[in-house]
C-alpha atoms as a PDB file:
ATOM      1  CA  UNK A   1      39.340  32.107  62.829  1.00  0.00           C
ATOM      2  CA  UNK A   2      37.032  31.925  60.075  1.00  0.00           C
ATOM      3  CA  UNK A   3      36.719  32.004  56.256  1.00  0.00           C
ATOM      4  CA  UNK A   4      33.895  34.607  57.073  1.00  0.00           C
ATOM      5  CA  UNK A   5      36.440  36.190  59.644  1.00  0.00           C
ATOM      6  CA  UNK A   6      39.345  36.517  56.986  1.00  0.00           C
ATOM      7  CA  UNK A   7      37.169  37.346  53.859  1.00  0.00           C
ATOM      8  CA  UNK A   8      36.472  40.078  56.089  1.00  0.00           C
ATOM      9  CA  UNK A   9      39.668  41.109  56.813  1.00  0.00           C
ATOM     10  CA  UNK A  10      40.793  40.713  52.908  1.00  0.00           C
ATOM     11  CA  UNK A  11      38.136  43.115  51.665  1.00  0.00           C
ATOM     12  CA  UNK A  12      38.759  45.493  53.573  1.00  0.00           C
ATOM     13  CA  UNK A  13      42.489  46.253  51.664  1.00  0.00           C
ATOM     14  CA  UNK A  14      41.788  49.136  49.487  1.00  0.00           C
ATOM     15  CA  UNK A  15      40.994  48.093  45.840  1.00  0.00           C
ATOM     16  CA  UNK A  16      39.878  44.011  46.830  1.00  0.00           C
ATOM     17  CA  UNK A  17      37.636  42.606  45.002  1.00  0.00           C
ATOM     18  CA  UNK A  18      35.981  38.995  45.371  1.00  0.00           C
ATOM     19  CA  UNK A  19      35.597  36.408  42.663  1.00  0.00           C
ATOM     20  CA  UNK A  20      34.411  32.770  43.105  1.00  0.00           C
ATOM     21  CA  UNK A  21      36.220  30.133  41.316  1.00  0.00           C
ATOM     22  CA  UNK A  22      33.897  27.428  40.848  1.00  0.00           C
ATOM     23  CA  UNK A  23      35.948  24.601  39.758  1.00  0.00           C
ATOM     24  CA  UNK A  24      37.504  24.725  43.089  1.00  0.00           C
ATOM     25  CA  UNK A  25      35.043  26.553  45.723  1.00  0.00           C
ATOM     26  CA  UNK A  26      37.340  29.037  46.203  1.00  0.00           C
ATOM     27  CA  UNK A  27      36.624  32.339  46.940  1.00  0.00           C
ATOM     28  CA  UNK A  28      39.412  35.096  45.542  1.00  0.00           C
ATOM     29  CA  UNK A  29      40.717  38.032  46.665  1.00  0.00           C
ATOM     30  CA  UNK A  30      42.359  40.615  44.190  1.00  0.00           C
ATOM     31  CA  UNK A  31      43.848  43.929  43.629  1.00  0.00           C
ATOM     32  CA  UNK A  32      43.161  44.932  40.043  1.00  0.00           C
ATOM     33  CA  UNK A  33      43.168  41.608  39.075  1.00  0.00           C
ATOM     34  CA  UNK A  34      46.011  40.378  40.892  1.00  0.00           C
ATOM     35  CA  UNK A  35      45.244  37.576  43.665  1.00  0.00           C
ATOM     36  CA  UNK A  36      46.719  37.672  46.855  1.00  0.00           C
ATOM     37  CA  UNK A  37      44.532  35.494  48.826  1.00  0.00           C
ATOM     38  CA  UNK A  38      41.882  32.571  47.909  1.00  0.00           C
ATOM     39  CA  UNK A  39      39.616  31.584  50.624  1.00  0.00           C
ATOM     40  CA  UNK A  40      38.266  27.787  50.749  1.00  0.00           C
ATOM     41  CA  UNK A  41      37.550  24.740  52.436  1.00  0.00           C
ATOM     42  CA  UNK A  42      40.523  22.150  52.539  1.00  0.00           C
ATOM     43  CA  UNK A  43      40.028  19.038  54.280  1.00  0.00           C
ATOM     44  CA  UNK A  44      36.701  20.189  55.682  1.00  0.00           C
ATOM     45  CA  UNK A  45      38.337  22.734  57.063  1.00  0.00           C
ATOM     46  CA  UNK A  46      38.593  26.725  56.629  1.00  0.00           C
ATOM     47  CA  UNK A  47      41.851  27.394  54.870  1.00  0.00           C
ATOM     48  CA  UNK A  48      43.213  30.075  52.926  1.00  0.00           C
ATOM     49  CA  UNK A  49      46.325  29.844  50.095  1.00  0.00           C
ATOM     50  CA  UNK A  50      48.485  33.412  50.711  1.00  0.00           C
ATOM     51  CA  UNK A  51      51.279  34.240  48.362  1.00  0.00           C
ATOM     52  CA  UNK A  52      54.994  34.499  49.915  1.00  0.00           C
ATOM     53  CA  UNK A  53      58.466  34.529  49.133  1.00  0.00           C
ATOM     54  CA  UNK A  54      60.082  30.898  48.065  1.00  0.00           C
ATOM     55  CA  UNK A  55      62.207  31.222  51.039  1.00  0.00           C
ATOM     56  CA  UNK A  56      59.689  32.242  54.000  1.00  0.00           C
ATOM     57  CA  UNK A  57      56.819  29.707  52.445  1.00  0.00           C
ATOM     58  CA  UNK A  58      59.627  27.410  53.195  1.00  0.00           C
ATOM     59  CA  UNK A  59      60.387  28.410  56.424  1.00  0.00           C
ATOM     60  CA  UNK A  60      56.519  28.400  57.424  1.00  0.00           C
ATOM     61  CA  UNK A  61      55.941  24.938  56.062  1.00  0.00           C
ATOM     62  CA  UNK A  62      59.286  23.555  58.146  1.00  0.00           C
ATOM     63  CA  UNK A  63      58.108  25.769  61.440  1.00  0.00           C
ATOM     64  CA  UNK A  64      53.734  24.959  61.309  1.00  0.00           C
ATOM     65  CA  UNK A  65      52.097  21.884  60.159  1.00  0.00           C
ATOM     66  CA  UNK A  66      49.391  23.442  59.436  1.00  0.00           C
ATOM     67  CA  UNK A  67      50.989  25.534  56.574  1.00  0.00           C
ATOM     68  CA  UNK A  68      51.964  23.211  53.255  1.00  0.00           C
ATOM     69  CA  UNK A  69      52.098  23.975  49.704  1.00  0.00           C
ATOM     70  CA  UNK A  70      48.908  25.048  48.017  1.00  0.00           C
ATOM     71  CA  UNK A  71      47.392  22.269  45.763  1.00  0.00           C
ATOM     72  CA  UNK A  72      45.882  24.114  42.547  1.00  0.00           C
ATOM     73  CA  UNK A  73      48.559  27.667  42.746  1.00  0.00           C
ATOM     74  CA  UNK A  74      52.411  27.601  41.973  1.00  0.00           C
ATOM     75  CA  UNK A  75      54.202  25.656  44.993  1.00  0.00           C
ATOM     76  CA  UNK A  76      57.353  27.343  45.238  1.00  0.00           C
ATOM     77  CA  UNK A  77      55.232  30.915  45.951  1.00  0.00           C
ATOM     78  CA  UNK A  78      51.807  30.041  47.406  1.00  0.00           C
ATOM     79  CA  UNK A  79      51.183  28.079  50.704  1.00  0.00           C
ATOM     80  CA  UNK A  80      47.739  27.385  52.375  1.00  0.00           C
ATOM     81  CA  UNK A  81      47.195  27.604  55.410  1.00  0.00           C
ATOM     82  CA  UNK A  82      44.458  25.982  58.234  1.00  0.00           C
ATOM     83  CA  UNK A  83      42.109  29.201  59.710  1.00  0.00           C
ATOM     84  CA  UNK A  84      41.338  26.651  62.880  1.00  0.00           C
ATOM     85  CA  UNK A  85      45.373  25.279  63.287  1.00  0.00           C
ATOM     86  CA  UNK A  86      48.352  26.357  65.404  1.00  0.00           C
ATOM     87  CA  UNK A  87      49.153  29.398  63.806  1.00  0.00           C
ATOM     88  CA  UNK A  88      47.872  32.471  66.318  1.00  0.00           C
ATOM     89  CA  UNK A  89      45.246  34.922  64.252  1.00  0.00           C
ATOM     90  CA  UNK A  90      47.933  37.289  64.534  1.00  0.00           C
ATOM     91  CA  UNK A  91      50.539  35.516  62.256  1.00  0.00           C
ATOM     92  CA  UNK A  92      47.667  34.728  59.744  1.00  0.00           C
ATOM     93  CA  UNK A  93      46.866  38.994  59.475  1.00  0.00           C
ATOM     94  CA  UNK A  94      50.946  38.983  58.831  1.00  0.00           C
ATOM     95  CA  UNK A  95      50.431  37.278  55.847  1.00  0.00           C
ATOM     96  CA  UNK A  96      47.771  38.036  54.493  1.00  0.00           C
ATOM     97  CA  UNK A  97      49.317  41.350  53.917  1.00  0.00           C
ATOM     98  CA  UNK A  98      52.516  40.273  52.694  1.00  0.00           C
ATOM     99  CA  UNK A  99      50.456  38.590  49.814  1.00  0.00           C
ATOM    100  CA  UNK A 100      48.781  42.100  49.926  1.00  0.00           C
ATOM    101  CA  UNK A 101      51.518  43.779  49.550  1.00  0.00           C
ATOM    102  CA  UNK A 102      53.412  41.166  46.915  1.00  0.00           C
ATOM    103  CA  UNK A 103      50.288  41.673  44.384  1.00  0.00           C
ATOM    104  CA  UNK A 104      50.558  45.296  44.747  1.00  0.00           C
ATOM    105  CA  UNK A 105      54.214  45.503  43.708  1.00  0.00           C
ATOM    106  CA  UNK A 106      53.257  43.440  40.595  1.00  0.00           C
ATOM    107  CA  UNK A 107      51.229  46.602  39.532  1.00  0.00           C
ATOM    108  CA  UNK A 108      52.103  49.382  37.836  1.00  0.00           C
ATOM    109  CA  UNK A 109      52.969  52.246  39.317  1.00  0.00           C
ATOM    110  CA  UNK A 110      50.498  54.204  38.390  1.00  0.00           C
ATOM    111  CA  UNK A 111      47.401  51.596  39.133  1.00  0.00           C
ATOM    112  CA  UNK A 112      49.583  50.500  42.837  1.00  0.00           C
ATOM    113  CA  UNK A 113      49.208  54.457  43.787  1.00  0.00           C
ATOM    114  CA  UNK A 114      45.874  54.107  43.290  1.00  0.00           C
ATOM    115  CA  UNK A 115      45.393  51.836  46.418  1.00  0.00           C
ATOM    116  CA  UNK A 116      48.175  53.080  48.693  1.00  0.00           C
ATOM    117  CA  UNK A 117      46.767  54.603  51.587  1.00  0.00           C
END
């Protein structure tokens, strides 16, 4: 997979929106202004940080090395993770909507029915 592969697949969640973070050529994904996915280069090599729960980004990083804790985002909840590693495209699509679906909940109500489909 891709960064151009999963930008792809981020923007198409209703409500994304793309913002590049300079300081860290990063390219992030949000729902009204919440980020659930920041697309970059780690390593020389496509990568994307996804937001999870303490307890499965801990299970991830024991189970893939190719999954470890995201350098620049809170540890405990954000994990990055290789495009071109072990884990099957599949698993990657997983999580990128958990994080999805983790930075909707932290909407209002009103604004998260606004992007349910």
């Amino acid at each position: 997979m891709t960064n151009s592969d999963l930008l792809q697949y981020c923007m198409n969640k209703p409500g994304a929106e793309q913002t590049v973070h300079s300081d860290w050529k990063a390219t992030q994904i949000k729902v009204a202004d919440v980020m659930y996915a920041m697309v970059h280069d780690v390593e020389q090599r496509p990568a994307v940080s996804l937001k999870a729960s303490p307890d499965l980004a801990d299970l991830l990083r024991a189970q893939h090395q190719d999954v470890f804790p995201s350098a620049h985002l809170n540890k405990a909840h954000w994990s990055t993770l290789y495009l071109d590693g072990s884990l099957p495209d599949s698993q990657i699509y997983y999580l990128v909507d958990a994080s999805y679906q983790q930075a909707l909940s932290l909407l209002p109500e009103q604004v998260r029915q606004q992007y349910v489909r």
